[in-house]
Every structure is written in C-alpha cells, then in structure tokens.
PDB file of N, CA and C in Angstrom:
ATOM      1  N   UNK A   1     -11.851  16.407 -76.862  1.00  0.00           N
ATOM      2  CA  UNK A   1     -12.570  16.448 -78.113  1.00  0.00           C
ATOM      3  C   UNK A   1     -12.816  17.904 -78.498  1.00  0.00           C
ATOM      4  N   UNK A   2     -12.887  18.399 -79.746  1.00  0.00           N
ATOM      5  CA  UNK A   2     -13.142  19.518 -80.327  1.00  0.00           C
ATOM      6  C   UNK A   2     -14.203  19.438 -80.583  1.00  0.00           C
ATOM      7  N   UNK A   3     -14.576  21.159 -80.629  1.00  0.00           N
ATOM      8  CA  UNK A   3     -15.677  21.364 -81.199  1.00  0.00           C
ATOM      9  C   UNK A   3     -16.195  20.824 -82.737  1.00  0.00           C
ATOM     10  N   UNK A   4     -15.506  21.002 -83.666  1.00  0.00           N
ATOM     11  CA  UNK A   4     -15.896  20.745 -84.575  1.00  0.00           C
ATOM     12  C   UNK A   4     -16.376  18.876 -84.938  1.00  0.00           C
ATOM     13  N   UNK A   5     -15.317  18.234 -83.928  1.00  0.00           N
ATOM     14  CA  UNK A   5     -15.799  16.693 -83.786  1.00  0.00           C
ATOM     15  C   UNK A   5     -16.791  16.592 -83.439  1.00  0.00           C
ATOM     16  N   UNK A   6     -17.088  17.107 -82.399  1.00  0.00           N
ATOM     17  CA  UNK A   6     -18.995  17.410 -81.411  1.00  0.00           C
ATOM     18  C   UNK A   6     -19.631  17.648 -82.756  1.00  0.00           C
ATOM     19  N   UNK A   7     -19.781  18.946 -83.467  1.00  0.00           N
ATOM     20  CA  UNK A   7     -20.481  18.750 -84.596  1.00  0.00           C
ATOM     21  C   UNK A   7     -20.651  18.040 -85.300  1.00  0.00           C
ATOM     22  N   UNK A   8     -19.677  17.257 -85.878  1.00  0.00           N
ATOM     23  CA  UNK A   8     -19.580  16.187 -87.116  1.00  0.00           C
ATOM     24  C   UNK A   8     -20.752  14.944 -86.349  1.00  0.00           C
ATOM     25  N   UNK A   9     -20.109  14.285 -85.211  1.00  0.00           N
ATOM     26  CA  UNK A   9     -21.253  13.490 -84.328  1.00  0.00           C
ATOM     27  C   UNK A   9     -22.670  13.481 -84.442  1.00  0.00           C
ATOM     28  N   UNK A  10     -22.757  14.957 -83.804  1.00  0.00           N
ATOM     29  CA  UNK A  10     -24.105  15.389 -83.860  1.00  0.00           C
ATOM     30  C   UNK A  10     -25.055  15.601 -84.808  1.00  0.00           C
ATOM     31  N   UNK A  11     -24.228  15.787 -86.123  1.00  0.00           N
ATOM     32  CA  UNK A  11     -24.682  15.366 -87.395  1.00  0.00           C
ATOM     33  C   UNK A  11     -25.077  14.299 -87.988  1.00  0.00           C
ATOM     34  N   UNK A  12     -23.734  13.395 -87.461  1.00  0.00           N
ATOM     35  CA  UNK A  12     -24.391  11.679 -87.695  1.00  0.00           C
ATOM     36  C   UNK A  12     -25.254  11.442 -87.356  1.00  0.00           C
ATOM     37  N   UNK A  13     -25.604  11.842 -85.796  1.00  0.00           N
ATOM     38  CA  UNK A  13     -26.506  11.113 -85.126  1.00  0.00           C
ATOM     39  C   UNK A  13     -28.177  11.738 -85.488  1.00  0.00           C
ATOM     40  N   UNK A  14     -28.314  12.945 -85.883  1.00  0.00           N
ATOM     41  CA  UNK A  14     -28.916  13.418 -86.833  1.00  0.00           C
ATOM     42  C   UNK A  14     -29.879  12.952 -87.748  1.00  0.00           C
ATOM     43  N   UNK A  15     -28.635  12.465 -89.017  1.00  0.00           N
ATOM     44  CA  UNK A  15     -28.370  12.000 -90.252  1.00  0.00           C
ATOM     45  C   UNK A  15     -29.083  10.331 -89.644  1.00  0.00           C
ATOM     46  N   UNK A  16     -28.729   9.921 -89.040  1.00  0.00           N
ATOM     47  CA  UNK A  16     -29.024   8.357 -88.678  1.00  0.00           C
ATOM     48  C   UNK A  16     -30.651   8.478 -88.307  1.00  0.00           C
ATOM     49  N   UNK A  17     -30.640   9.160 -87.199  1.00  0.00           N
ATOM     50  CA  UNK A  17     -32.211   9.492 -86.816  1.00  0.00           C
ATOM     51  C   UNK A  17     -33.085   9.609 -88.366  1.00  0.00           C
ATOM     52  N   UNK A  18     -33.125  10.678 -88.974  1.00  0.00           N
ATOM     53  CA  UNK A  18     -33.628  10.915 -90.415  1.00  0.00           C
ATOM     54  C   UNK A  18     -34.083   9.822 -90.811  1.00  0.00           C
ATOM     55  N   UNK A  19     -32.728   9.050 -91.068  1.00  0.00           N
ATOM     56  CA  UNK A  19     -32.751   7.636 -92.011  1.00  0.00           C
ATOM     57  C   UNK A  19     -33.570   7.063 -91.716  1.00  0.00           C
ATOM     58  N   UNK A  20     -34.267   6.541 -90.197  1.00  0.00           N
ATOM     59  CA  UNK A  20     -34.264   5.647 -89.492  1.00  0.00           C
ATOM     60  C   UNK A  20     -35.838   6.352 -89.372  1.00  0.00           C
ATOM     61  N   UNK A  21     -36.490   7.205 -89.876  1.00  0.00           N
ATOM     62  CA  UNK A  21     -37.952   7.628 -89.566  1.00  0.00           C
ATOM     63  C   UNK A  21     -38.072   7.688 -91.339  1.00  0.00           C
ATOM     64  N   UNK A  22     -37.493   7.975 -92.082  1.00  0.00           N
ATOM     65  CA  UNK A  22     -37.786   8.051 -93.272  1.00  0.00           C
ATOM     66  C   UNK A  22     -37.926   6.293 -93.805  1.00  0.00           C
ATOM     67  N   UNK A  23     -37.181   5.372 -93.417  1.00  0.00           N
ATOM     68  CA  UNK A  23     -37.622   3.558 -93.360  1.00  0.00           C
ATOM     69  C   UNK A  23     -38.878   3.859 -92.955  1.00  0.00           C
ATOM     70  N   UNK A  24     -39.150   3.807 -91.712  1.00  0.00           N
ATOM     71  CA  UNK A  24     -40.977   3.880 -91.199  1.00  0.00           C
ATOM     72  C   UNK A  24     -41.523   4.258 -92.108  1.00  0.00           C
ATOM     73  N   UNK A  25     -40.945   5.350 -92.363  1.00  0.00           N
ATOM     74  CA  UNK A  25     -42.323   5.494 -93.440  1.00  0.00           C
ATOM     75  C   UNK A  25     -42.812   4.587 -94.886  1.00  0.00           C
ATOM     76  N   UNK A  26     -41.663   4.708 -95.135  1.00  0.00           N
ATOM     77  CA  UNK A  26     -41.453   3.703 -96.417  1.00  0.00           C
ATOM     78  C   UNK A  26     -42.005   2.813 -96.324  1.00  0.00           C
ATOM     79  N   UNK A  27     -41.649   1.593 -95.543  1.00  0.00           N
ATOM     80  CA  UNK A  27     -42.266   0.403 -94.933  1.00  0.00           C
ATOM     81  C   UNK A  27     -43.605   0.268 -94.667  1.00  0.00           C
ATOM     82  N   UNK A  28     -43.854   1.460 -93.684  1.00  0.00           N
ATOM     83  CA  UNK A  28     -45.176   1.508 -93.236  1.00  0.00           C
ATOM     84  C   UNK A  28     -46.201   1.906 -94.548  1.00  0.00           C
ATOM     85  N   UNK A  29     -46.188   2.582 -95.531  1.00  0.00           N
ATOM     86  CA  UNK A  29     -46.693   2.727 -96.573  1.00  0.00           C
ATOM     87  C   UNK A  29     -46.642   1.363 -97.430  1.00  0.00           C
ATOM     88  N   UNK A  30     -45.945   0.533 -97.553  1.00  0.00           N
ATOM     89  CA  UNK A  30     -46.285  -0.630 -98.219  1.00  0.00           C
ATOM     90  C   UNK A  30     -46.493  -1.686 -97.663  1.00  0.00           C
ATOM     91  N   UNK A  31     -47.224  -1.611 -96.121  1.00  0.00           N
ATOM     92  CA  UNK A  31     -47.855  -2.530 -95.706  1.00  0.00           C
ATOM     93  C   UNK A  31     -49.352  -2.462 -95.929  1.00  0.00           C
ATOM     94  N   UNK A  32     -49.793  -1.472 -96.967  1.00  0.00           N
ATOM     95  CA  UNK A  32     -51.138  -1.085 -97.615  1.00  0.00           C
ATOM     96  C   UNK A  32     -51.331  -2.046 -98.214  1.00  0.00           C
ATOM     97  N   UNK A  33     -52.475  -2.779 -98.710  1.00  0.00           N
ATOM     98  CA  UNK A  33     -52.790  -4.102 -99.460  1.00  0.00           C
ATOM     99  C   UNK A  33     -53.847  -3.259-100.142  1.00  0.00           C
ATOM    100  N   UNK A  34     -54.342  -4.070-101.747  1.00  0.00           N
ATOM    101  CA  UNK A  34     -55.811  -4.168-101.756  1.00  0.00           C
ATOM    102  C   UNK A  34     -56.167  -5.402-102.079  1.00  0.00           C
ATOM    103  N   UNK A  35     -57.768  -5.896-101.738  1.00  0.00           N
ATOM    104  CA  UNK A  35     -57.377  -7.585-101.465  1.00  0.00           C
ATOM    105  C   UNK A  35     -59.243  -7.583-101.403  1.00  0.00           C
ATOM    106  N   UNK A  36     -59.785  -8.638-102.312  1.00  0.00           N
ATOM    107  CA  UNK A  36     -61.459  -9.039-102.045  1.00  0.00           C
ATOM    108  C   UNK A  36     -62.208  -7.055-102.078  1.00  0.00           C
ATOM    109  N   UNK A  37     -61.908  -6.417-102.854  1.00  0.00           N
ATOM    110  CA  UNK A  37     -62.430  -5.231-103.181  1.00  0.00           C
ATOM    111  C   UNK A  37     -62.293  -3.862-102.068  1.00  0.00           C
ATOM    112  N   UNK A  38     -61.205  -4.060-101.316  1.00  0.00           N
ATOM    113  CA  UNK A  38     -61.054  -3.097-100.167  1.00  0.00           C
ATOM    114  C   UNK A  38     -59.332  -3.108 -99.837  1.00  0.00           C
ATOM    115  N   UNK A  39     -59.317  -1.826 -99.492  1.00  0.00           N
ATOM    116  CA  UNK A  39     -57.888  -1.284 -99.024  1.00  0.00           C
ATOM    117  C   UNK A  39     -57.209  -1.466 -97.752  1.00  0.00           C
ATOM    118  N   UNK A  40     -56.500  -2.867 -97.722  1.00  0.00           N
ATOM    119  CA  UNK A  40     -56.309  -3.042 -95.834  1.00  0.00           C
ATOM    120  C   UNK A  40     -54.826  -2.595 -95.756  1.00  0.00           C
ATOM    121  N   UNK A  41     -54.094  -2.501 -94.121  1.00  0.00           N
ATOM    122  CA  UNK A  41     -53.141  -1.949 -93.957  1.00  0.00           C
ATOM    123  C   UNK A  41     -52.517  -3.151 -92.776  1.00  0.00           C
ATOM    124  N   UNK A  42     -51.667  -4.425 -93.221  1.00  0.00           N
ATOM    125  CA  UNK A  42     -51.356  -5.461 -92.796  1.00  0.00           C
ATOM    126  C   UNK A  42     -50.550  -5.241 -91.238  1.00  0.00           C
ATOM    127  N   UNK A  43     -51.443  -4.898 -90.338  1.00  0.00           N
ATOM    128  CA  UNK A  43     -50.678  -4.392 -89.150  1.00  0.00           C
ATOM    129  C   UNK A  43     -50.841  -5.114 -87.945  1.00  0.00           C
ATOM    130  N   UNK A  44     -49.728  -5.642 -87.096  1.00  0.00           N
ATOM    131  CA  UNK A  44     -50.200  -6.460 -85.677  1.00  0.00           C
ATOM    132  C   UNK A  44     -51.599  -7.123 -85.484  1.00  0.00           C
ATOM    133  N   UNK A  45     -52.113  -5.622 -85.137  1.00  0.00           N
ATOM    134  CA  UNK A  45     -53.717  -5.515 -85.151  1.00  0.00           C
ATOM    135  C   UNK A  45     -54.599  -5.875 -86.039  1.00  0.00           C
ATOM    136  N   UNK A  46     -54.210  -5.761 -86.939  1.00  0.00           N
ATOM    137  CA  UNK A  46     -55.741  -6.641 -87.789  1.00  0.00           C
ATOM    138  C   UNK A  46     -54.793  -7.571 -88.573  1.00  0.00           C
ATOM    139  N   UNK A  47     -54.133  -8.332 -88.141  1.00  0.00           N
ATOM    140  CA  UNK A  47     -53.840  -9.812 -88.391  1.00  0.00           C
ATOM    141  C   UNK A  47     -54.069 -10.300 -86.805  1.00  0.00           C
ATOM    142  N   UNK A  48     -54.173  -9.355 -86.025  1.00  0.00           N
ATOM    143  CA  UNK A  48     -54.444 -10.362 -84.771  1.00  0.00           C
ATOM    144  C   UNK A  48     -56.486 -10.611 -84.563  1.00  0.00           C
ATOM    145  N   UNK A  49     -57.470  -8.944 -85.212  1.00  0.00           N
ATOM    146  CA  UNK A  49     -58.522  -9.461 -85.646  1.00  0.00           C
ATOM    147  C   UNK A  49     -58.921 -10.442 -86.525  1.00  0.00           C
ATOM    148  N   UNK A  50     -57.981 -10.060 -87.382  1.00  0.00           N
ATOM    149  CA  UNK A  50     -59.023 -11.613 -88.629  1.00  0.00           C
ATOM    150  C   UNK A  50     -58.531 -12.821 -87.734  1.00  0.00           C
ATOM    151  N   UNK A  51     -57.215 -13.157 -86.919  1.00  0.00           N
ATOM    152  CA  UNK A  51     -56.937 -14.687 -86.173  1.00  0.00           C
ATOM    153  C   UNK A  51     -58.318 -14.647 -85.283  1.00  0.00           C
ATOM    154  N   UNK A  52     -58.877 -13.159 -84.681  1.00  0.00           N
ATOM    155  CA  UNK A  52     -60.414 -13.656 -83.803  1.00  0.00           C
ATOM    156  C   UNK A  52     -61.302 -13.462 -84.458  1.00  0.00           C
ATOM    157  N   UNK A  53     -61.558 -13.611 -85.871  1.00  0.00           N
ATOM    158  CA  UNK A  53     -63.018 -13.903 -86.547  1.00  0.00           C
ATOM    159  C   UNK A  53     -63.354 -15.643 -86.225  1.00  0.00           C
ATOM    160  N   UNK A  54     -64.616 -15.473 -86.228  1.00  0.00           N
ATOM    161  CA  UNK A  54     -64.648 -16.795 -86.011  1.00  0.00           C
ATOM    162  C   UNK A  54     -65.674 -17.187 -87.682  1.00  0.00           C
ATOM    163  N   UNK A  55     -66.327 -16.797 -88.025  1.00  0.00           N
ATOM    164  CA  UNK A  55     -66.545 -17.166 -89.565  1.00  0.00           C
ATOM    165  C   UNK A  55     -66.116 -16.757 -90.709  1.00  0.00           C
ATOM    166  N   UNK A  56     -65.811 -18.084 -91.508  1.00  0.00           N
ATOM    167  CA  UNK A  56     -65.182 -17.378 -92.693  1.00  0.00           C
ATOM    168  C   UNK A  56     -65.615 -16.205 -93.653  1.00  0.00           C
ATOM    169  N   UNK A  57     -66.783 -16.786 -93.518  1.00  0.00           N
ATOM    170  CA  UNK A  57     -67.319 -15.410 -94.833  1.00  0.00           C
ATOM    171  C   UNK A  57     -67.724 -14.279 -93.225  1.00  0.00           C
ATOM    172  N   UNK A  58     -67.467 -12.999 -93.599  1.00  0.00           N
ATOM    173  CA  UNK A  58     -67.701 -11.866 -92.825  1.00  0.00           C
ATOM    174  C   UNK A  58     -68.310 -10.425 -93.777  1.00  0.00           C
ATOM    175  N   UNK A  59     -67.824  -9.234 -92.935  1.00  0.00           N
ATOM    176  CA  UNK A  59     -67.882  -8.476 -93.242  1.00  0.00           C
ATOM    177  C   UNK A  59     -67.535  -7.270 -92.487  1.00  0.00           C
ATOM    178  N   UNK A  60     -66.665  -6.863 -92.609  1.00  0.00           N
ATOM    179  CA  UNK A  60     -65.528  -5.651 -92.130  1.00  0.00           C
ATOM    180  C   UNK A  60     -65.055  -4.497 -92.919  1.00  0.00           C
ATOM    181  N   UNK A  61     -65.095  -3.701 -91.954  1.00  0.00           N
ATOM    182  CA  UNK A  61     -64.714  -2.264 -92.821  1.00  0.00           C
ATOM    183  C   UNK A  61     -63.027  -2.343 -93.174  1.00  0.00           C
ATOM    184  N   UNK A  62     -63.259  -1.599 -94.556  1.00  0.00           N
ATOM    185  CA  UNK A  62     -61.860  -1.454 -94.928  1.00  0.00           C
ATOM    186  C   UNK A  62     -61.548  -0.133 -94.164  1.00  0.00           C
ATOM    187  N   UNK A  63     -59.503   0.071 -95.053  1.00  0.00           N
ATOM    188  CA  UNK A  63     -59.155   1.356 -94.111  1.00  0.00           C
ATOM    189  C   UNK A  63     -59.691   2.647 -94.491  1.00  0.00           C
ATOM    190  N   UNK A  64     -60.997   3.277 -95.623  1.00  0.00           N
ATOM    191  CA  UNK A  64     -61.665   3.686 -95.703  1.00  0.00           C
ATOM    192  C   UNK A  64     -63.146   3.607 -95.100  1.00  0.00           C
ATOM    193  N   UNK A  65     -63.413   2.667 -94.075  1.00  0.00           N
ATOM    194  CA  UNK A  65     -64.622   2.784 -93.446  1.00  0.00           C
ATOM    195  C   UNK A  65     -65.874   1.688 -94.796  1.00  0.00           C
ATOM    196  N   UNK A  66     -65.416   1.515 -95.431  1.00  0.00           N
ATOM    197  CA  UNK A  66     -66.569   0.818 -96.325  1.00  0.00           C
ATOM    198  C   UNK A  66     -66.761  -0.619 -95.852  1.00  0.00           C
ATOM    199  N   UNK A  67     -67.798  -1.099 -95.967  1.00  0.00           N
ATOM    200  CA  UNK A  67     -68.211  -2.298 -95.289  1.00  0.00           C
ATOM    201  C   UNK A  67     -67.878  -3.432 -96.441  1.00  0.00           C
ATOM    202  N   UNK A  68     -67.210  -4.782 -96.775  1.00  0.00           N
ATOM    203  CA  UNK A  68     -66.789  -5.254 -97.372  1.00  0.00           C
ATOM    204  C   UNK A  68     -66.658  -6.936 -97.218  1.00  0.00           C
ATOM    205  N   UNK A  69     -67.920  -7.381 -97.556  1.00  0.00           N
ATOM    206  CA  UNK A  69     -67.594  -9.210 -96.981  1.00  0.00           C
ATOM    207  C   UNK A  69     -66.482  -9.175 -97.899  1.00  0.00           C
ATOM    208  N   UNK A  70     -65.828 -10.761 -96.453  1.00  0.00           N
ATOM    209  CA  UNK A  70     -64.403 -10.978 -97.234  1.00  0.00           C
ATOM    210  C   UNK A  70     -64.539 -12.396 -96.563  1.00  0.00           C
ATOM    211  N   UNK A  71     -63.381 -13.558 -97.485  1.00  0.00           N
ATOM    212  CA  UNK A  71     -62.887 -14.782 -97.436  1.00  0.00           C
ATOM    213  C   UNK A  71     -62.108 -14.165 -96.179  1.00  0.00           C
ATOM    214  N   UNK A  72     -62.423 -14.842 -94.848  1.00  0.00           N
ATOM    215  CA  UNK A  72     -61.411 -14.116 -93.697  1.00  0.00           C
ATOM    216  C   UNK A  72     -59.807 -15.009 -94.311  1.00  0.00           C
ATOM    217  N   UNK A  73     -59.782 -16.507 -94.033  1.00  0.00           N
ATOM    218  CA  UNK A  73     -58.992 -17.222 -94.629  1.00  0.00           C
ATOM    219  C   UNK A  73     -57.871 -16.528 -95.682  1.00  0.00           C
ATOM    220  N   UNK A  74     -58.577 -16.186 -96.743  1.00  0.00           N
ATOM    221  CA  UNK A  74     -57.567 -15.536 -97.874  1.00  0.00           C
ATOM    222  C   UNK A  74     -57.142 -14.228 -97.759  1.00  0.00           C
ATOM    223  N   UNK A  75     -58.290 -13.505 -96.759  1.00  0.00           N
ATOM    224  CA  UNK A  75     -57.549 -12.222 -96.883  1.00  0.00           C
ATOM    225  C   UNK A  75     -56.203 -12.225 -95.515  1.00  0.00           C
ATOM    226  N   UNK A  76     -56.629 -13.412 -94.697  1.00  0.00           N
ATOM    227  CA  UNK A  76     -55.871 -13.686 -93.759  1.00  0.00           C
ATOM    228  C   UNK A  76     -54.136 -13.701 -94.101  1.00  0.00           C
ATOM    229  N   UNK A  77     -54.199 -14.830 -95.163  1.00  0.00           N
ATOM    230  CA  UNK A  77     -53.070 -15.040 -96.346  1.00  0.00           C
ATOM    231  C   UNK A  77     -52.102 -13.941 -96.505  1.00  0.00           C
ATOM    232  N   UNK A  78     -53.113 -13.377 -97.128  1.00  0.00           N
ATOM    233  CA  UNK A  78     -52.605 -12.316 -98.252  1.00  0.00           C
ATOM    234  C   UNK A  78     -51.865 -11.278 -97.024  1.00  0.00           C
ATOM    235  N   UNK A  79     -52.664 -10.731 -95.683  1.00  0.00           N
ATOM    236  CA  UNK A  79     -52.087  -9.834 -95.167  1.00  0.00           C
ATOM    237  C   UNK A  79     -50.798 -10.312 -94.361  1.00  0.00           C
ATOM    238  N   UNK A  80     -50.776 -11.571 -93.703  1.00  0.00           N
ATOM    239  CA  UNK A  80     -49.613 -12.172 -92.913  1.00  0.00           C
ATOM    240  C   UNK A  80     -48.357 -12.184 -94.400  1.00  0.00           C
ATOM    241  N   UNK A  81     -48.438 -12.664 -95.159  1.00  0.00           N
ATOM    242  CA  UNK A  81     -47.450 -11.996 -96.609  1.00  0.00           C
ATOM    243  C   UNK A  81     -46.719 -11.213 -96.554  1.00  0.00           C
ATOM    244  N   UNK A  82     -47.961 -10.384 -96.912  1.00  0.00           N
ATOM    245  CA  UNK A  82     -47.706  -8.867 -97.010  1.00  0.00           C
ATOM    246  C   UNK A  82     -46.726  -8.190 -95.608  1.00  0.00           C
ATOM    247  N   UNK A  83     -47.314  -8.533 -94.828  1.00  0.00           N
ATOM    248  CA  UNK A  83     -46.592  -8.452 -93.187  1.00  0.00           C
ATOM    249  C   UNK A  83     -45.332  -8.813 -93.197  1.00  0.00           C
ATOM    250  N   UNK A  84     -44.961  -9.692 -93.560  1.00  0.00           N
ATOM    251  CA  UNK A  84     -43.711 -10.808 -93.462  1.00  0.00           C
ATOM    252  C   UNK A  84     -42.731 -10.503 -94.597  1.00  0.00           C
ATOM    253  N   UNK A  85     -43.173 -10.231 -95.484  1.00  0.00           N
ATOM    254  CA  UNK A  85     -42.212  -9.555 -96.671  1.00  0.00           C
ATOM    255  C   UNK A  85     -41.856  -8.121 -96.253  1.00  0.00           C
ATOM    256  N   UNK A  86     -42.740  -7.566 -96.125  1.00  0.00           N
ATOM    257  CA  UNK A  86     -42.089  -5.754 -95.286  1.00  0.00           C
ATOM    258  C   UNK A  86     -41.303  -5.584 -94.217  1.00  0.00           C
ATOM    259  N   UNK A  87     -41.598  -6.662 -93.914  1.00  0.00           N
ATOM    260  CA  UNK A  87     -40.860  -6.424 -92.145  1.00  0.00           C
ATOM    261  C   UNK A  87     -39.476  -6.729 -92.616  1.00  0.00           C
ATOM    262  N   UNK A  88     -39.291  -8.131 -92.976  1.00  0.00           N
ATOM    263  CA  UNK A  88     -37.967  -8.598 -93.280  1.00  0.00           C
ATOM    264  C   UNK A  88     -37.141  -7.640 -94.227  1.00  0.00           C
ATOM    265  N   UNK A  89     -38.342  -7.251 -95.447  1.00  0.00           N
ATOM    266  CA  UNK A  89     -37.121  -5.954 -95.941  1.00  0.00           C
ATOM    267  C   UNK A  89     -36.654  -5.057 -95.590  1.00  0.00           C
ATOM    268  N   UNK A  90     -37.699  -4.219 -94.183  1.00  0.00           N
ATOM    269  CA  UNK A  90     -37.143  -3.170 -93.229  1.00  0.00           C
ATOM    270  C   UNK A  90     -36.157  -3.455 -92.347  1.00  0.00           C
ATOM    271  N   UNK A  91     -36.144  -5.217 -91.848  1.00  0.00           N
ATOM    272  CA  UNK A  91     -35.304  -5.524 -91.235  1.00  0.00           C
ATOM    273  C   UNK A  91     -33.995  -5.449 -91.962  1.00  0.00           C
ATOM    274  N   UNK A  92     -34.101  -6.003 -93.006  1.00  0.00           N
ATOM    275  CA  UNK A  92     -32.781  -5.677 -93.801  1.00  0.00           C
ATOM    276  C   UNK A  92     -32.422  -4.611 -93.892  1.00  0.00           C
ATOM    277  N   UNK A  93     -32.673  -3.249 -94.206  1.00  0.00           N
ATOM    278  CA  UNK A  93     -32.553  -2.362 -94.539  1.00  0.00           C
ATOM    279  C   UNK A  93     -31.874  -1.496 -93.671  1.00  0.00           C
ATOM    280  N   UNK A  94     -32.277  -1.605 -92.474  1.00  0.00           N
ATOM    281  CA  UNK A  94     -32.166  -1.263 -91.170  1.00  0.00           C
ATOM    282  C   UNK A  94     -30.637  -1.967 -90.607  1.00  0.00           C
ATOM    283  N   UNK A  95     -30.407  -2.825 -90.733  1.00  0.00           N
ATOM    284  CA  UNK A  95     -28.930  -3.600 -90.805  1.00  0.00           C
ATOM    285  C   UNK A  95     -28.072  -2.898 -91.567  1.00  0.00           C
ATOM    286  N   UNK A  96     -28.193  -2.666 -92.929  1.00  0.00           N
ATOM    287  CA  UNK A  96     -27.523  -1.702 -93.887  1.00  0.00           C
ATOM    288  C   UNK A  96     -27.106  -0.398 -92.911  1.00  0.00           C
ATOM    289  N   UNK A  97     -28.381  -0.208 -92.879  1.00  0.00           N
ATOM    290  CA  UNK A  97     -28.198   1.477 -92.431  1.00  0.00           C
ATOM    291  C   UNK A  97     -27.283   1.171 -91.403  1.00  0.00           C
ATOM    292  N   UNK A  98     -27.636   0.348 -89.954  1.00  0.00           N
ATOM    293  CA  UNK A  98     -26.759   0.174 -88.627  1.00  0.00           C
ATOM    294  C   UNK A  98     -24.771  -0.150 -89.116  1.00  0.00           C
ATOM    295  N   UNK A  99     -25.209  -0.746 -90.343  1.00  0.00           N
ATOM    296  CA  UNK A  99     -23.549  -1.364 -90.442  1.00  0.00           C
ATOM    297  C   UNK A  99     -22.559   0.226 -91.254  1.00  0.00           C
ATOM    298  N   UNK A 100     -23.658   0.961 -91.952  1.00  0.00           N
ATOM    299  CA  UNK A 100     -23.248   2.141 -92.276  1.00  0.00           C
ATOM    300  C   UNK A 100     -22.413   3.405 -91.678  1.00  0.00           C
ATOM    301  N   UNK A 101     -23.509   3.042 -90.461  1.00  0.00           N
ATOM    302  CA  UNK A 101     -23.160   3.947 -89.691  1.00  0.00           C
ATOM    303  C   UNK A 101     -21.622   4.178 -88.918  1.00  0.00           C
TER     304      UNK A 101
END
C-alpha cells in the first residue's frame, strides 16, 4: 500500500468519525421537549424516572431546575414519542451514513 492510499483511508475514517459525532449531536438536541409548562430532555433516565413515579399528579424539576407539577401519565406519553421518533431517525441516518461509507 502507498502512502498516499494510507492518507485517503485515514481521511475516511476521519470524515466518518465527524459524521458520526455531528448525528449525536443533532439527535441529541431534538430529544429536547417542552410539555405541561417545562423544558424536558427525553432520555433513558427520565423515562425510566417518570416509569418510578408512583402518583400521577407530581412535581419535578425541569431541565432548568424549575419546579413544575405535571400529568406524570401524559408527560410520560409525550417523552417515550419523542424518544422513539429520534432514535429511529438516528437509527436511520446512521445506516445511510454506514452504507455510504
């Protein structure tokens, strides 16, 4: 192999890396909700807290720290959604990119 092939590679692999942190971000930025007067961020973790609330009506800080009763139920909804639509489009996206490559 030549040098200049080593380069071209090392570029891809590069170029792929980039791609592949610039999705995260993307993604991860529109798993932001706003939902019952507060700004949530639909992540593992607080879809796995609201599954351990045990009453519906509550009150929890948003991702600004503000204290905010909420329908646990609906905001429950709204964030597993929100979750499930991002993922699958990153998943897609991420296929693109892999078949690109």
């Amino acid at each position: 192999m030549d040098v200049s092939q080593l380069i071209k590679d090392s570029k891809a692999r590069f170029n792929h890396t980039s791609q592949k942190i610039l999705l995260k971000e993307k993604y991860n930025a529109k798993l932001v909700f706003a939902d019952q007067g507060g700004l949530w961020k639909a992540t593992p973790e607080f879809l796995s807290f609201l599954s351990s609330i045990i009453p519906n009506k509550t009150v929890i800080c948003d991702l600004y720290d503000n204290p905010i009763e909420v329908d646990k139920e609906s905001l429950s909804e709204k964030a597993f959604s929100v979750y499930n639509t991002v993922m699958y489009d990153w998943l897609h996206e991420t296929k693109l990119l892999e078949n690109n490559r």
